[in-house]
N, C-alpha and C. Protein backbone atom coordinates (compact mmCIF):
# COMPACT_ATOMS: atom_id res chain seq x y z
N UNK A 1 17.13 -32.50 9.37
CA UNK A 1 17.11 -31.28 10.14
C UNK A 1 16.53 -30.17 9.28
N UNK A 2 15.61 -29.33 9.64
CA UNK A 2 15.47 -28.76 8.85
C UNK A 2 15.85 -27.22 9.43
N UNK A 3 16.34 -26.18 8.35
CA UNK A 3 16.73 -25.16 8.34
C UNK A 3 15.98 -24.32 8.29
N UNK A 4 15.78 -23.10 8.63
CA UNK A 4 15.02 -22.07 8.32
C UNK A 4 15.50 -21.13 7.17
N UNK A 5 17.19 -21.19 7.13
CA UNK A 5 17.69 -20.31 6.15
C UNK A 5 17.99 -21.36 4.90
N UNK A 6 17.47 -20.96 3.70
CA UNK A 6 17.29 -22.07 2.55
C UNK A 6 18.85 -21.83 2.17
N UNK A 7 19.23 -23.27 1.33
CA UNK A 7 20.25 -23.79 0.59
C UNK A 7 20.59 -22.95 -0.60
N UNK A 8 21.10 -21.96 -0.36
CA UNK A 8 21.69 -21.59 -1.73
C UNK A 8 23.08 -21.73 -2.36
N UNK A 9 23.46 -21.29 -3.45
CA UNK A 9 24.49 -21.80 -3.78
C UNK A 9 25.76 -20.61 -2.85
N UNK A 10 27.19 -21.38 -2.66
CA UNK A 10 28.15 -20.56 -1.78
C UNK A 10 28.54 -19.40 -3.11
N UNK A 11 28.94 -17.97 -3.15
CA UNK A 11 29.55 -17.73 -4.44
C UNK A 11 30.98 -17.20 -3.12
N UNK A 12 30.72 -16.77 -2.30
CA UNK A 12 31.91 -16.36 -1.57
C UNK A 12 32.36 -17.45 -0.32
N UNK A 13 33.48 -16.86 0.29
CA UNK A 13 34.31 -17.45 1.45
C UNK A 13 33.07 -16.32 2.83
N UNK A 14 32.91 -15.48 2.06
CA UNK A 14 32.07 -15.40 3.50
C UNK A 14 30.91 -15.75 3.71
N UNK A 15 30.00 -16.06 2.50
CA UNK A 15 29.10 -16.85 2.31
C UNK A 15 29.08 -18.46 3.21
N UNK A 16 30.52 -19.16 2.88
CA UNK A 16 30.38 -20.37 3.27
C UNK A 16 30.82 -19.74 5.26
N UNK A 17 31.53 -18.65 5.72
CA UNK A 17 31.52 -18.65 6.91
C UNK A 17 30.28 -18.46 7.83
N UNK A 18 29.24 -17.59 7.20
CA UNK A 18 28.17 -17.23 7.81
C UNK A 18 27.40 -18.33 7.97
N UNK A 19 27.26 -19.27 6.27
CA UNK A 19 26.30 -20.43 6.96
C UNK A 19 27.29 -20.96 8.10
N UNK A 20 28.38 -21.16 8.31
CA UNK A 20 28.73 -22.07 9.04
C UNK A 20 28.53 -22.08 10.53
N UNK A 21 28.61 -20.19 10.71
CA UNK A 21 28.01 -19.75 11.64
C UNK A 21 27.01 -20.29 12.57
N UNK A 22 26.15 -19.81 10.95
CA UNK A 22 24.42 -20.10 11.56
C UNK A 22 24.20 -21.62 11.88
N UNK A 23 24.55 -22.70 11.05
CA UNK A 23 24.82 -23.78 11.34
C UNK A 23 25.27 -24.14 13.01
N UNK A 24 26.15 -23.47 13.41
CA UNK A 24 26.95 -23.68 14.44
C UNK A 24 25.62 -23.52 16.08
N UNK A 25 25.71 -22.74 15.73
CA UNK A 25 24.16 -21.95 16.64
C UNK A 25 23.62 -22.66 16.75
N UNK A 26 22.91 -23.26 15.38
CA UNK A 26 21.83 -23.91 15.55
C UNK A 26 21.71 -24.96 16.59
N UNK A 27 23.11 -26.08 16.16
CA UNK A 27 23.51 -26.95 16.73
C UNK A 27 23.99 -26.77 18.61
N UNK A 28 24.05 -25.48 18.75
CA UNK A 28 24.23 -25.41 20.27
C UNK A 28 22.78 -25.16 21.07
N UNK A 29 21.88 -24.75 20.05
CA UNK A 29 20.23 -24.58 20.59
C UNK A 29 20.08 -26.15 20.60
N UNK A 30 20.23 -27.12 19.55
CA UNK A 30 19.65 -28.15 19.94
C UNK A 30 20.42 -29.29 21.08
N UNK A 31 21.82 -28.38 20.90
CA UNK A 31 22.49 -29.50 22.17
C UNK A 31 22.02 -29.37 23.52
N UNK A 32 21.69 -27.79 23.60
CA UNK A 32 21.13 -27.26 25.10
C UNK A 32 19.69 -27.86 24.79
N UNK A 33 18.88 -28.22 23.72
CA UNK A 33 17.77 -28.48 24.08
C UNK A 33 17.41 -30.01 24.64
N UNK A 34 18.43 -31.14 23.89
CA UNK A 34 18.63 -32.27 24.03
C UNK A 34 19.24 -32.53 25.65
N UNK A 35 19.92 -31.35 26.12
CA UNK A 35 20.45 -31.44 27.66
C UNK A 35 19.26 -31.89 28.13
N UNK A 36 18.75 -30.71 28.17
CA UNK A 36 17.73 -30.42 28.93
C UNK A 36 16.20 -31.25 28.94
N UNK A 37 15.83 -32.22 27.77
CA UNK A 37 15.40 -33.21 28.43
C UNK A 37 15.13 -34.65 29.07
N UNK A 38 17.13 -34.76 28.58
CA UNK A 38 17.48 -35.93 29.07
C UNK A 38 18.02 -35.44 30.42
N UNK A 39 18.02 -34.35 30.97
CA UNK A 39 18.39 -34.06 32.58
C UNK A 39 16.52 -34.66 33.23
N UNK A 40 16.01 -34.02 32.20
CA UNK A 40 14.36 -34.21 32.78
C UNK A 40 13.54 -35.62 32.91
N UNK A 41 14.35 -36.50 32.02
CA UNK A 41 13.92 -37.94 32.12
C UNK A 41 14.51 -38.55 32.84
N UNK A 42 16.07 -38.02 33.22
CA UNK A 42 16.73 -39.55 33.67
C UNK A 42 17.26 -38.98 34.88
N UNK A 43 16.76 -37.62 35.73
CA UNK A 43 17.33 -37.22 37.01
C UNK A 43 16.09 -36.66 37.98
N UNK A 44 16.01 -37.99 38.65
CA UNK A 44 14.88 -38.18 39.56
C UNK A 44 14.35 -36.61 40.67
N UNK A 45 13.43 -36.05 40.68
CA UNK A 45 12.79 -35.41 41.64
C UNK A 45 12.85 -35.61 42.84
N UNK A 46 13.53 -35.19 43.89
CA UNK A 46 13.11 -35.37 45.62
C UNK A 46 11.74 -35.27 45.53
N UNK A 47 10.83 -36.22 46.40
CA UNK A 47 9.59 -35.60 47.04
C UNK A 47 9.57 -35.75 48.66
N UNK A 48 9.54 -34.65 49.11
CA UNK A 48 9.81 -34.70 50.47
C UNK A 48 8.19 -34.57 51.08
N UNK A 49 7.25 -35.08 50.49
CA UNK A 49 5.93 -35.25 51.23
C UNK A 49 5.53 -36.79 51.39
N UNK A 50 5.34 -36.88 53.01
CA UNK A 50 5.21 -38.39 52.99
C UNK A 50 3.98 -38.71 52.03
N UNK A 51 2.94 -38.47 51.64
CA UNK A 51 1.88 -38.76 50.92
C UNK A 51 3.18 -39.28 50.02
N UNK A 52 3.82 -38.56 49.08
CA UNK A 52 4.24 -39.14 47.51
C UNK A 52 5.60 -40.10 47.95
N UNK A 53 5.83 -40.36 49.24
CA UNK A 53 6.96 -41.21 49.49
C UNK A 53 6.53 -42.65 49.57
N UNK A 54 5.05 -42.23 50.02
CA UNK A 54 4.22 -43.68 50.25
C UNK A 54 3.85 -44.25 48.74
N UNK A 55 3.22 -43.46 48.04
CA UNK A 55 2.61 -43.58 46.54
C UNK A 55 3.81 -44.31 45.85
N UNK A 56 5.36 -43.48 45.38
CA UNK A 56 5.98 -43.91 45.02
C UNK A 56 6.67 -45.11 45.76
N UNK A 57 6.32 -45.65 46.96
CA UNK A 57 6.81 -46.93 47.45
C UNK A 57 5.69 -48.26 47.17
N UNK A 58 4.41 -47.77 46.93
CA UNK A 58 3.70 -48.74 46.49
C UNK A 58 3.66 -49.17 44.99
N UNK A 59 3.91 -47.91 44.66
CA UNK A 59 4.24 -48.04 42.82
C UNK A 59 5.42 -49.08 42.58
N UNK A 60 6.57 -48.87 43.02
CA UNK A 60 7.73 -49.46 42.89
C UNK A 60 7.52 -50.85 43.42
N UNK A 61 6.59 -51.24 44.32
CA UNK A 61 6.70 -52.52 45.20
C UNK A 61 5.39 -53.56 44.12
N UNK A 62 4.19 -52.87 43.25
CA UNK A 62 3.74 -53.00 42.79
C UNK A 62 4.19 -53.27 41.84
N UNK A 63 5.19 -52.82 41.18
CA UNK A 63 6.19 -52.71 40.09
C UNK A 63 6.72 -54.19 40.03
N UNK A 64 7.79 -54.48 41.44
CA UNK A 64 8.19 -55.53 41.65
C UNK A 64 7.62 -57.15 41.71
N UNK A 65 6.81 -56.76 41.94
CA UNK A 65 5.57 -57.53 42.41
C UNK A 65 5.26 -58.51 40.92
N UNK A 66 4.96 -57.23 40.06
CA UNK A 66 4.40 -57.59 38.64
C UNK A 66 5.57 -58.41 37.87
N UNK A 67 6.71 -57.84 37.85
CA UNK A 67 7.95 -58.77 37.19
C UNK A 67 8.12 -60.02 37.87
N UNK A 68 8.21 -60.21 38.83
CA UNK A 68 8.11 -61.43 39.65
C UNK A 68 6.86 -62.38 39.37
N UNK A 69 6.09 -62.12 38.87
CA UNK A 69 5.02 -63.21 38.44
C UNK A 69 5.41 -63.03 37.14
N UNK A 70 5.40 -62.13 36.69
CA UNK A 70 6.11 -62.47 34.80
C UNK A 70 7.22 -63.02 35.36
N UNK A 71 8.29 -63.57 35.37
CA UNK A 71 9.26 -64.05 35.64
C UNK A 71 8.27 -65.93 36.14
N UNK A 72 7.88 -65.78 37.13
CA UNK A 72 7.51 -67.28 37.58
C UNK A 72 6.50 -68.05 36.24
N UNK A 73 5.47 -66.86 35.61
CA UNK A 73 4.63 -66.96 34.78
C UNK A 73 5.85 -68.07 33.19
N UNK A 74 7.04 -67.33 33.18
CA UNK A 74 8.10 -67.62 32.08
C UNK A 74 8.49 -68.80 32.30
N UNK A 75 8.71 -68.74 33.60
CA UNK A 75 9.34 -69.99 33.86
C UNK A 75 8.96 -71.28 33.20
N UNK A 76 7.45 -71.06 34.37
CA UNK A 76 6.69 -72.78 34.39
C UNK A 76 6.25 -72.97 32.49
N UNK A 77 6.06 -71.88 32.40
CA UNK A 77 5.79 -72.35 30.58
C UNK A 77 6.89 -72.84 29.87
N UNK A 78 8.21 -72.03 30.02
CA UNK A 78 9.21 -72.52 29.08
C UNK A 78 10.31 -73.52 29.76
N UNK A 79 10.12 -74.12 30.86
CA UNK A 79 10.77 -75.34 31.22
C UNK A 79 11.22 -75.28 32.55
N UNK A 80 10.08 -74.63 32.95
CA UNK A 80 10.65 -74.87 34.88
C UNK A 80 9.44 -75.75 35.10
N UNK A 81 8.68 -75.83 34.41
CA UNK A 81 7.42 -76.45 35.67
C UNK A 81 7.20 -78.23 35.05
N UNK A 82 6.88 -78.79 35.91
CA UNK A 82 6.53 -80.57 35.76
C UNK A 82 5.80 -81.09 34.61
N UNK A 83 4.67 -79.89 34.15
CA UNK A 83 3.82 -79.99 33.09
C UNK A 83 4.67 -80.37 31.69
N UNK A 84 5.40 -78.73 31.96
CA UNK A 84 5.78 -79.17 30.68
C UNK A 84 7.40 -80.05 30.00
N UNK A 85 7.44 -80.69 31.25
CA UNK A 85 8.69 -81.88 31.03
C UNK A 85 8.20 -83.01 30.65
N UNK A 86 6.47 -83.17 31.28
CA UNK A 86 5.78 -84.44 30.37
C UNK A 86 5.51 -84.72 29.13
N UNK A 87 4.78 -83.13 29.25
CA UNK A 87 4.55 -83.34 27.51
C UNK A 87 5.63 -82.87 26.50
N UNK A 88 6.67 -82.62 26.86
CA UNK A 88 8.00 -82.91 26.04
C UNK A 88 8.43 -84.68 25.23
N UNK A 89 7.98 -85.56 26.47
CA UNK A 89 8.59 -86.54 25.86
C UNK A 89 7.01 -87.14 24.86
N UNK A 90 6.28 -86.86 25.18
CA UNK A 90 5.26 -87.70 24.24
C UNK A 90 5.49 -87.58 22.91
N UNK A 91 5.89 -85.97 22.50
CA UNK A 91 5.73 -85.57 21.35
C UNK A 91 5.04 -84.98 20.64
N UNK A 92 4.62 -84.28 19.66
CA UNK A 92 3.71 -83.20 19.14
C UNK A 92 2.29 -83.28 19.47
N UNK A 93 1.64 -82.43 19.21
CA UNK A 93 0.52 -82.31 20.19
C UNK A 93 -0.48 -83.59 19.03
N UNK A 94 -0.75 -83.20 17.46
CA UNK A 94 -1.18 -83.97 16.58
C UNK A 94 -1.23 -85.77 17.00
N UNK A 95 0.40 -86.05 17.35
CA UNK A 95 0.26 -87.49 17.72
C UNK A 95 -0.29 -87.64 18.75
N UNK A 96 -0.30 -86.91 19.96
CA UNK A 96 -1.11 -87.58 21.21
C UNK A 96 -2.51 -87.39 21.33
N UNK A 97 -2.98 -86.10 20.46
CA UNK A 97 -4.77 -86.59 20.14
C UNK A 97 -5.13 -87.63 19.26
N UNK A 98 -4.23 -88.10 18.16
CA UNK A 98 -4.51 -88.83 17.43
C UNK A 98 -4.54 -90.47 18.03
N UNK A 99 -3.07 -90.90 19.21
CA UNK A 99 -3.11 -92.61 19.98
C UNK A 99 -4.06 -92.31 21.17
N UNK A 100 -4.93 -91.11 21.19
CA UNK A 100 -6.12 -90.97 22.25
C UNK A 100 -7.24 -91.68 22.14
N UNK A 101 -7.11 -91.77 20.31
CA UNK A 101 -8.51 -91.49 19.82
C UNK A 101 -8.98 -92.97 19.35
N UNK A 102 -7.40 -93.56 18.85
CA UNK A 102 -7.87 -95.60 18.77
C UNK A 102 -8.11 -95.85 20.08
């Protein structure tokens, strides 16, 4: 964090109250600042124009769309699909080019 008012040494009790002060402040500027843009990331906008009701319904369906083939895409590679239950039992790829090739 950095300070604007430099580190000096405390010689008094009111010394150590004032930084603590200023300290204190500081920390309520950055709590109100930290509010304020996690209200802005994570608390959705009404749009009450059908244009952006449509946009944001194709986005989201587009959205869906895309995980759902990553998802089927995961599958058939890592052990949903027929392919690769065959070449499981042969064994490493090295041995089956190699009993190809006598």
């Amino acid at each position: 964090m950095k300070s604007e008012q430099p580190l000096l040494p405390f010689k008094s009790l009111d010394d150590i109250r004032m930084r603590k002060e200023y300290l204190r402040r500081e920390l309520r500027k950055d709590n109100q600042s930290m509010k304020t843009q996690w209200n802005g990331l994570f608390h959705k906008q009404e749009n009450n124009l059908p244009s952006q009701r449509f946009s944001n319904f194709m986005t989201t369906g587009a959205s869906v769309f895309d995980g759902l083939l990553l998802a089927w895409k995961l599958y058939n590679r890592f052990g949903g699909g027929s392919k690769r239950r065959r070449t499981k039992n042969k064994g490493n790829l090295l041995t089956a080019l190699l009993s190809r090739r006598k």
